[in-house]
Protein backbone atom coordinates (compact mmCIF):
# COMPACT_ATOMS: atom_id res chain seq x y z
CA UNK A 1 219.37 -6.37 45.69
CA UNK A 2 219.18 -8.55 48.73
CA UNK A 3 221.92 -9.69 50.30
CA UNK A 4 221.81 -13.05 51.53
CA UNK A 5 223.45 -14.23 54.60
CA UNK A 6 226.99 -15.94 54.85
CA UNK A 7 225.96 -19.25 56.72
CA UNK A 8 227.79 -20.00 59.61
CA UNK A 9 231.12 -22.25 59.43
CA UNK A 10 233.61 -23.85 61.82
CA UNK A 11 233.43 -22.96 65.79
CA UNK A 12 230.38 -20.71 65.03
CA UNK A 13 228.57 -23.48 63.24
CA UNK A 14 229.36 -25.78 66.17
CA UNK A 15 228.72 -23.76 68.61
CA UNK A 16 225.29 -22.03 67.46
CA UNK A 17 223.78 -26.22 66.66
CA UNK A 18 225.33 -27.35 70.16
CA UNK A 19 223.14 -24.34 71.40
CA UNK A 20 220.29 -25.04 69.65
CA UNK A 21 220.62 -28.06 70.78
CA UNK A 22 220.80 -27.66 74.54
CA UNK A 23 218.03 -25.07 74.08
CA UNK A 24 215.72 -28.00 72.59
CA UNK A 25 216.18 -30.54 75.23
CA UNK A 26 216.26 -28.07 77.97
CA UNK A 27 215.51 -24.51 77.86
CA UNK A 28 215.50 -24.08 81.80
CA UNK A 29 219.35 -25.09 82.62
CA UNK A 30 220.39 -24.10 85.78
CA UNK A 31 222.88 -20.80 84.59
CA UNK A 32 219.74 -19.57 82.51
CA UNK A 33 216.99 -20.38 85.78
CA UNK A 34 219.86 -17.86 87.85
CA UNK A 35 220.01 -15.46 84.48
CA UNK A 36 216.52 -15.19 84.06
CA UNK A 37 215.30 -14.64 87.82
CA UNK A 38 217.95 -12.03 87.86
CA UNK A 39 216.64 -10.39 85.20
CA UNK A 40 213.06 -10.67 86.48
CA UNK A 41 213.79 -8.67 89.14
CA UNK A 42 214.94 -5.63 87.40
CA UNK A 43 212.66 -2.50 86.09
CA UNK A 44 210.47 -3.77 83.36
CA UNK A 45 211.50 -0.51 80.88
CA UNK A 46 214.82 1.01 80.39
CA UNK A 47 216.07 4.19 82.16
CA UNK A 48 218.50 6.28 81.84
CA UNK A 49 222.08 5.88 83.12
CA UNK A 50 221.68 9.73 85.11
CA UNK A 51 218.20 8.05 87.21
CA UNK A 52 220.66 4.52 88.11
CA UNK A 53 223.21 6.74 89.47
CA UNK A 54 220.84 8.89 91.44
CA UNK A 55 219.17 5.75 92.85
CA UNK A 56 222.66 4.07 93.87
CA UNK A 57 223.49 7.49 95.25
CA UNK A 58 220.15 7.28 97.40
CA UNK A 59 220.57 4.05 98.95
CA UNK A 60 221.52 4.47 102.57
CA UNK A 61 224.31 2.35 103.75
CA UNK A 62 224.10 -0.23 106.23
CA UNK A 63 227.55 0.14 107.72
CA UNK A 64 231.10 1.15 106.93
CA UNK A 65 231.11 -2.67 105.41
CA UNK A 66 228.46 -2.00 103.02
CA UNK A 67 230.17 -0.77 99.34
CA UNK A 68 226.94 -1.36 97.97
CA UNK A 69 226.71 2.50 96.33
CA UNK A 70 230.43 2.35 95.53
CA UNK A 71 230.16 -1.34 93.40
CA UNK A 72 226.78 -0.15 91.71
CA UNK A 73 228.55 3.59 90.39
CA UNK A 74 231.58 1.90 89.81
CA UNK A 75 229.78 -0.71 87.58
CA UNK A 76 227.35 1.47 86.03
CA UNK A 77 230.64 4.04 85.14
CA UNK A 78 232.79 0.97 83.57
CA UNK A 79 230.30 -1.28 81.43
CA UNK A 80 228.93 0.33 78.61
CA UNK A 81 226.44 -0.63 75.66
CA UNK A 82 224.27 -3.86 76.71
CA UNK A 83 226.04 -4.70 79.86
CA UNK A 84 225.29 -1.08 80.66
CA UNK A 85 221.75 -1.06 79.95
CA UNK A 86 221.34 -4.35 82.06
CA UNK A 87 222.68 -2.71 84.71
CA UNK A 88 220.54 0.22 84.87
CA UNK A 89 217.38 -1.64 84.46
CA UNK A 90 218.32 -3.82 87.59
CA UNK A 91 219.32 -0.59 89.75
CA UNK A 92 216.08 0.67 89.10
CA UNK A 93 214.28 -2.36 89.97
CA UNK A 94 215.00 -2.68 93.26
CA UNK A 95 214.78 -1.22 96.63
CA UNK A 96 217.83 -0.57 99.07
CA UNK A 97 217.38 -4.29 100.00
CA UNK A 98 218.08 -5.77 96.99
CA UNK A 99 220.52 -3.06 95.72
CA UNK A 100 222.48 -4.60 98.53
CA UNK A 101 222.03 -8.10 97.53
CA UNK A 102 223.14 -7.01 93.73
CA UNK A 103 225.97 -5.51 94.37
CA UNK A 104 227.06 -8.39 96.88
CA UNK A 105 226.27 -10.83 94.24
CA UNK A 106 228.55 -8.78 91.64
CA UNK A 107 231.47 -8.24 94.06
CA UNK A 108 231.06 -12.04 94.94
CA UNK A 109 229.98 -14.07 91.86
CA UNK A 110 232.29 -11.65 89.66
CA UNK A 111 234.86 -9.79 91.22
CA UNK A 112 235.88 -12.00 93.96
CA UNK A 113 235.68 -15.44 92.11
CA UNK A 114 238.18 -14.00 89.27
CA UNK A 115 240.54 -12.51 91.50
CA UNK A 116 240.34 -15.82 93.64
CA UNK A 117 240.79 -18.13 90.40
CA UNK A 118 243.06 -15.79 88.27
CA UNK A 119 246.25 -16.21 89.82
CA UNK A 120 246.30 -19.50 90.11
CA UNK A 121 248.27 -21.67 87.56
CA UNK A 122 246.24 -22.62 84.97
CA UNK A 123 245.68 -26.46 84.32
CA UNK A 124 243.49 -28.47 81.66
CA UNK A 125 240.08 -28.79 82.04
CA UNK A 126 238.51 -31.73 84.04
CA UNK A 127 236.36 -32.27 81.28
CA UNK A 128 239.13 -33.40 78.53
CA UNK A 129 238.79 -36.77 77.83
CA UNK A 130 242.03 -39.26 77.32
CA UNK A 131 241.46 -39.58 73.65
CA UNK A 132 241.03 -35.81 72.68
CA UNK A 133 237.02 -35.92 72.80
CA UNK A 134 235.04 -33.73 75.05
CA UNK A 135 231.59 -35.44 76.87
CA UNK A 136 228.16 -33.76 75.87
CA UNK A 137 227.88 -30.87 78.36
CA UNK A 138 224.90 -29.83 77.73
CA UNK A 139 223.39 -34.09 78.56
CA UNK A 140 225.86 -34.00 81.43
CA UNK A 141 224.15 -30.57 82.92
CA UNK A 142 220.35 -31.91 81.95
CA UNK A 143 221.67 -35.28 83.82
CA UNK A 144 223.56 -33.59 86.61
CA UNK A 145 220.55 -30.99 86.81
CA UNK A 146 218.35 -34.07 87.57
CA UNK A 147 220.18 -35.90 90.28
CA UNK A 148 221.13 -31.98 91.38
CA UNK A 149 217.35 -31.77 92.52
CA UNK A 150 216.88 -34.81 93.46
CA UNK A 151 219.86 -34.37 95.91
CA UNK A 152 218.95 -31.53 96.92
CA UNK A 153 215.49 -32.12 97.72
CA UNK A 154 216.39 -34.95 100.20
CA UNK A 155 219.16 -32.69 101.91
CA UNK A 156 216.52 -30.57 102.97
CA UNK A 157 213.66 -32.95 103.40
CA UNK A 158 216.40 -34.95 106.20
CA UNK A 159 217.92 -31.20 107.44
CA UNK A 160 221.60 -32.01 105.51
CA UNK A 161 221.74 -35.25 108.67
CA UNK A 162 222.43 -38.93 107.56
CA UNK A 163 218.96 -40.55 108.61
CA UNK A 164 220.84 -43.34 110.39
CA UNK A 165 223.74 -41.49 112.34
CA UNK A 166 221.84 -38.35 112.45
CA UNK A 167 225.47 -36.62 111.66
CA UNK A 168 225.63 -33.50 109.66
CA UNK A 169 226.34 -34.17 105.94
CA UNK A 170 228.99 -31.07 105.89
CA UNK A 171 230.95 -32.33 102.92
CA UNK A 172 227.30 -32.56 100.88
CA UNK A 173 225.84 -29.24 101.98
CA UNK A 174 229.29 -27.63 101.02
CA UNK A 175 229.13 -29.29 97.43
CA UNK A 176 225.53 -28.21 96.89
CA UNK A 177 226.52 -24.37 97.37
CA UNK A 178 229.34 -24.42 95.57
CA UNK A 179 227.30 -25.96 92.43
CA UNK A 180 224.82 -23.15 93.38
CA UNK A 181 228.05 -20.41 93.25
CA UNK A 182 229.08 -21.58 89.71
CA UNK A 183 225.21 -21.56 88.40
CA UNK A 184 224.95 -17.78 89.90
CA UNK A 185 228.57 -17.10 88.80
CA UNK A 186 228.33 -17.76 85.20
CA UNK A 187 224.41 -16.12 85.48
CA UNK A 188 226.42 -12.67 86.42
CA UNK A 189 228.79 -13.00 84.07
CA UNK A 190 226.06 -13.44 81.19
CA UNK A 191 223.86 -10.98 82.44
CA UNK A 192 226.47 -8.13 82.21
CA UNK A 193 228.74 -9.49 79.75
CA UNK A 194 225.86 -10.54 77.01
CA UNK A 195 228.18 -11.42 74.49
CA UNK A 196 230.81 -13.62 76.33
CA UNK A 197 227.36 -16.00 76.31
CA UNK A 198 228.10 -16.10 72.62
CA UNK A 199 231.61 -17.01 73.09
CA UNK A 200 232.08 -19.35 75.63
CA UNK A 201 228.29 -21.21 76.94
CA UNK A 202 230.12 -23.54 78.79
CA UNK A 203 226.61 -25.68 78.52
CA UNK A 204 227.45 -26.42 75.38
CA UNK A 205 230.87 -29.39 74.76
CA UNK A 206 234.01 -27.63 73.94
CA UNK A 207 233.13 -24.11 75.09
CA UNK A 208 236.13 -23.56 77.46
CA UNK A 209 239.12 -25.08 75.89
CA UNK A 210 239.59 -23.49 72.85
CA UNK A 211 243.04 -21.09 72.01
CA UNK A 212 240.89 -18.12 71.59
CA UNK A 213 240.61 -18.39 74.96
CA UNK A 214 243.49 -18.52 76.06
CA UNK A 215 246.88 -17.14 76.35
CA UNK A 216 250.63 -17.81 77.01
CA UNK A 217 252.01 -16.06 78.87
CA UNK A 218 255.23 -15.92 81.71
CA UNK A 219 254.20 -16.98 84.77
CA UNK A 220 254.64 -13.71 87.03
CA UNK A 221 252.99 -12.12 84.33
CA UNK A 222 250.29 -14.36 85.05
CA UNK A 223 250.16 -13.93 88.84
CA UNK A 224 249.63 -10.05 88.03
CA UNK A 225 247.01 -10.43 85.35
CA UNK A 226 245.39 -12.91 87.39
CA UNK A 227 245.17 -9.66 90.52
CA UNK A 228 244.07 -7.36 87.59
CA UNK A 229 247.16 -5.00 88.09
CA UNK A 230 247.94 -5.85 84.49
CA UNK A 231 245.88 -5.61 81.56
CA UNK A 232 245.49 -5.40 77.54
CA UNK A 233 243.84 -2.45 76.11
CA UNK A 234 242.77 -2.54 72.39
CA UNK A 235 245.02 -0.30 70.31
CA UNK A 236 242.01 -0.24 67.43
CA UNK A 237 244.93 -2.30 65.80
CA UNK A 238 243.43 -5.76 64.60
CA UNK A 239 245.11 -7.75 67.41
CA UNK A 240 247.34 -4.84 68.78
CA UNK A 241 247.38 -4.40 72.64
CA UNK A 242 248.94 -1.16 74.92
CA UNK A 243 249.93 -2.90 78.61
CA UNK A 244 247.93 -1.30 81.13
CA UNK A 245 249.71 -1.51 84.80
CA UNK A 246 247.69 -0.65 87.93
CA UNK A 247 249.10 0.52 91.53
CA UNK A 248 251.22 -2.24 93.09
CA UNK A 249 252.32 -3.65 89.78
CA UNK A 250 255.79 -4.23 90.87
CA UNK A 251 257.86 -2.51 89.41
CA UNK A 252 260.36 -4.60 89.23
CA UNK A 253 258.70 -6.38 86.50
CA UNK A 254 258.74 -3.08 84.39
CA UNK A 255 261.63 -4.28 82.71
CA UNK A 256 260.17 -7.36 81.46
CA UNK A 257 257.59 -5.64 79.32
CA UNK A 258 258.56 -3.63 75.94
CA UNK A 259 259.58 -0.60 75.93
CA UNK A 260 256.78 0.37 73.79
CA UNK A 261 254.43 -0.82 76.17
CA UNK A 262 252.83 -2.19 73.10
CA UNK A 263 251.97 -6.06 72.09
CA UNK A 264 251.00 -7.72 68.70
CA UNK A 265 249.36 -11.10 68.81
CA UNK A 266 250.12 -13.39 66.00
CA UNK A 267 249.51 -16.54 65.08
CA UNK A 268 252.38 -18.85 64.04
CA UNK A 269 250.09 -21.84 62.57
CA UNK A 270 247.01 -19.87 61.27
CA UNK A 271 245.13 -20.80 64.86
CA UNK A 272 242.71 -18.27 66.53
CA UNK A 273 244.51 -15.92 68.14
CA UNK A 274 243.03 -14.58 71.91
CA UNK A 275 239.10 -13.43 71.21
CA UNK A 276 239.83 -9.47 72.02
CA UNK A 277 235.93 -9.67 74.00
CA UNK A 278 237.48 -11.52 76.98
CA UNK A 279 240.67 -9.00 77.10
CA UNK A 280 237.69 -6.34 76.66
CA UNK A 281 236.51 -8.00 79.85
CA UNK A 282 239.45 -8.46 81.95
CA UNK A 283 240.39 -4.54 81.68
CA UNK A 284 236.72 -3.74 82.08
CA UNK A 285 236.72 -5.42 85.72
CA UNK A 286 240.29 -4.65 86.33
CA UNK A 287 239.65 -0.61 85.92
CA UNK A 288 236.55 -1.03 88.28
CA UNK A 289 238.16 -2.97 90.72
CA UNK A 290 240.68 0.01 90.80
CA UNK A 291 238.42 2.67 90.52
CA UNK A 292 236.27 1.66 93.72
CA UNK A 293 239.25 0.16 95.77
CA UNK A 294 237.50 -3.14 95.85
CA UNK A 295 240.63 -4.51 94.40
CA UNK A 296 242.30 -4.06 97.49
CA UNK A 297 239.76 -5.02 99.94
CA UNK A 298 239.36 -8.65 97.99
CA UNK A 299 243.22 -9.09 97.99
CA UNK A 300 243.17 -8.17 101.66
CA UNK A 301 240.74 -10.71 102.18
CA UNK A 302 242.05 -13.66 99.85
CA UNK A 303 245.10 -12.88 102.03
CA UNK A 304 243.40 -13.45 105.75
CA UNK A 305 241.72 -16.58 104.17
CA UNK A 306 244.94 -18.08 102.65
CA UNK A 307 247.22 -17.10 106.05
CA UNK A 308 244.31 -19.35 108.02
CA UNK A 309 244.37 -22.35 105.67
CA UNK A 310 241.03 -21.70 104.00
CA UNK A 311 240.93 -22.15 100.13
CA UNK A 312 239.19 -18.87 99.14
CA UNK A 313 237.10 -21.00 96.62
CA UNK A 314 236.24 -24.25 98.44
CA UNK A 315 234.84 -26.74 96.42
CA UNK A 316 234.27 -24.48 93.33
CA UNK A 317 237.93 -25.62 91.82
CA UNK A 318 236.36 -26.82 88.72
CA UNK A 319 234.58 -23.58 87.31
CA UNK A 320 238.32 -22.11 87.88
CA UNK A 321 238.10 -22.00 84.15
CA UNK A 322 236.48 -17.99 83.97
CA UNK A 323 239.83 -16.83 85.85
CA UNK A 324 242.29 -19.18 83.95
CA UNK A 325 240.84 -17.74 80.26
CA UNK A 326 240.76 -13.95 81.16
CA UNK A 327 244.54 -14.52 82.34
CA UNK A 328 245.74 -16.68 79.64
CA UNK A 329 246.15 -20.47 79.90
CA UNK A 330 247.48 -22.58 76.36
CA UNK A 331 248.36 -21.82 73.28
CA UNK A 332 249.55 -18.44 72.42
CA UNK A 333 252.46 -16.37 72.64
CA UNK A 334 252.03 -12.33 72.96
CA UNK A 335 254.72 -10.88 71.05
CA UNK A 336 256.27 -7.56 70.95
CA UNK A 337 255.79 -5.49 67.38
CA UNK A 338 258.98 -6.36 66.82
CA UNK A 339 258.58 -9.91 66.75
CA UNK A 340 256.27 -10.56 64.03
């Protein structure tokens, strides 16, 4: 007997049509242009995770700056399944050069632009409309995507200089790369986290702010998560959580979590409770951020940057939204188990 498929209801309905959607009027978005070219430049068959480590292990490093081999054996011991395989085909791909540029581009686009973004305090998204309806994301992007070029072709054809003053456009050039960091940001994201595509395509309306993902939560709890020296860990428990602390967790703070070290999400008014992938993720980054000391050397660096007055993240403030769901933002309240 065949059985037939349960068709898709609620947020998956929406979201799959909004997808199919997007996909019909524009196939070639920016995020998948940055998604695909990364992917074209990996091996065209898969390996095997033993030949990526040997080849990260053979590239020879530039300088005592260059944690190119650390990142890629770091990454390719923490993902597993699909973002795993990804991985491996795009060590295997490339030469020293462009193992360097991968691992820069992971350690930038990923690492650094969470750590950046999660400690901030989380605020609503920009694109929230006054009467409770979100725009068309996916006709903004096409739209912005258009005038995007168009901008950007003219920047280059008058070398980034007003044609009458002949002054350098700094505020435009800076805009232009930070729309070209949150294109490659989100590519990175998708390439080695598949499935958070499937969760939150932020090309599609209403991707971001939804309670699954997010999270209440105390707000130096929040500045830790946000550093990764706190994290969830699936119990195997439908919605159970063990707290996972990491060097400099202060320990001070030890006696604000339970005893148990244990948490139970629950939902008081039969809302989604926190999607356990993007936990999944935040404790996948946060152990290889710890693992290759990387962790440090980003904090150590947000923390020159702040002391001089620069904003670590420029003009990117508005994709803030990857850091502000994997470190809980809304909705929810993370109970003890013996609060149900």
């Amino acid at each position: 007997m065949i059985k037939r498929k349960q068709p898709l209801r609620g947020a998956a309905k929406t979201a799959h049509e909004a997808k199919i959607a997007r996909l019909a009027g524009d196939g070639h978005d920016p995020i998948t242009t940055e998604l695909d070219a990364l992917a074209a430049a990996g091996a065209a068959t898969y390996g095997t995770l033993d030949e990526a480590i040997a080849r990260a292990k053979a590239y020879h490093q530039q300088n005592e700056q260059d944690h190119t081999t650390a990142i890629l054996l770091g990454c390719l011991d923490g993902f597993t399944g699909e973002c795993q395989e990804n991985l491996i085909r795009d060590v295997l791909g490339r030469d020293d050069e462009g193992l360097q540029i991968l691992a820069q581009g992971i350690n930038e686009y990923i690492f650094f632009r969470l750590k950046a973004t999660g400690a901030r305090t989380p605020t609503a998204s920009e694109f929230s409309s006054s009467c409770g309806n979100e725009p068309d994301l996916g006709r903004n992007i096409k739209i912005g995507t258009d005038q995007g070029k168009l901008k950007a072709t003219c920047l280059s054809r008058d070398n980034t200089r007003c044609l009458i003053t002949g002054m350098y456009d700094a505020d435009e050039a800076q805009q232009l790369s930070a729309e070209d960091d949150r294109r490659k940001s989100w590519a990175f994201l998708y390439r080695y986290f598949p499935r958070l595509e499937e969760i939150v395509d932020v090309r599609c309306a209403g991707a971001i702010n939804t309670p699954r993902n997010a999270m209440t939560m105390a707000s130096f709890l929040h500045t830790e998560f946000g550093k990764s020296l706190l994290a969830l860990q699936a119990t195997g428990v439908e919605n159970q959580y063990r707290l996972k602390t990491f060097p400099r967790f202060p320990r001070g703070l030890n006696t604000f979590l339970p005893a148990s070290r244990m948490v139970q999400f629950y939902s008081h008014n039969w809302i989604d409770v926190p999607d356990p992938l993007l936990l999944e993720i935040h404790l996948t980054i946060s152990n290889i951020l710890h693992a290759t000391g990387m962790g440090r050397i980003i904090d150590l660096t947000l923390e020159e940057m702040e002391a001089s007055g620069v904003d670590p993240l420029g003009c990117w403030e508005l994709e803030s939204r990857i850091g502000q769901w994997l470190c809980g933002c809304a909705e929810f309240l993370a109970q003890g188990c013996n609060n149900p």
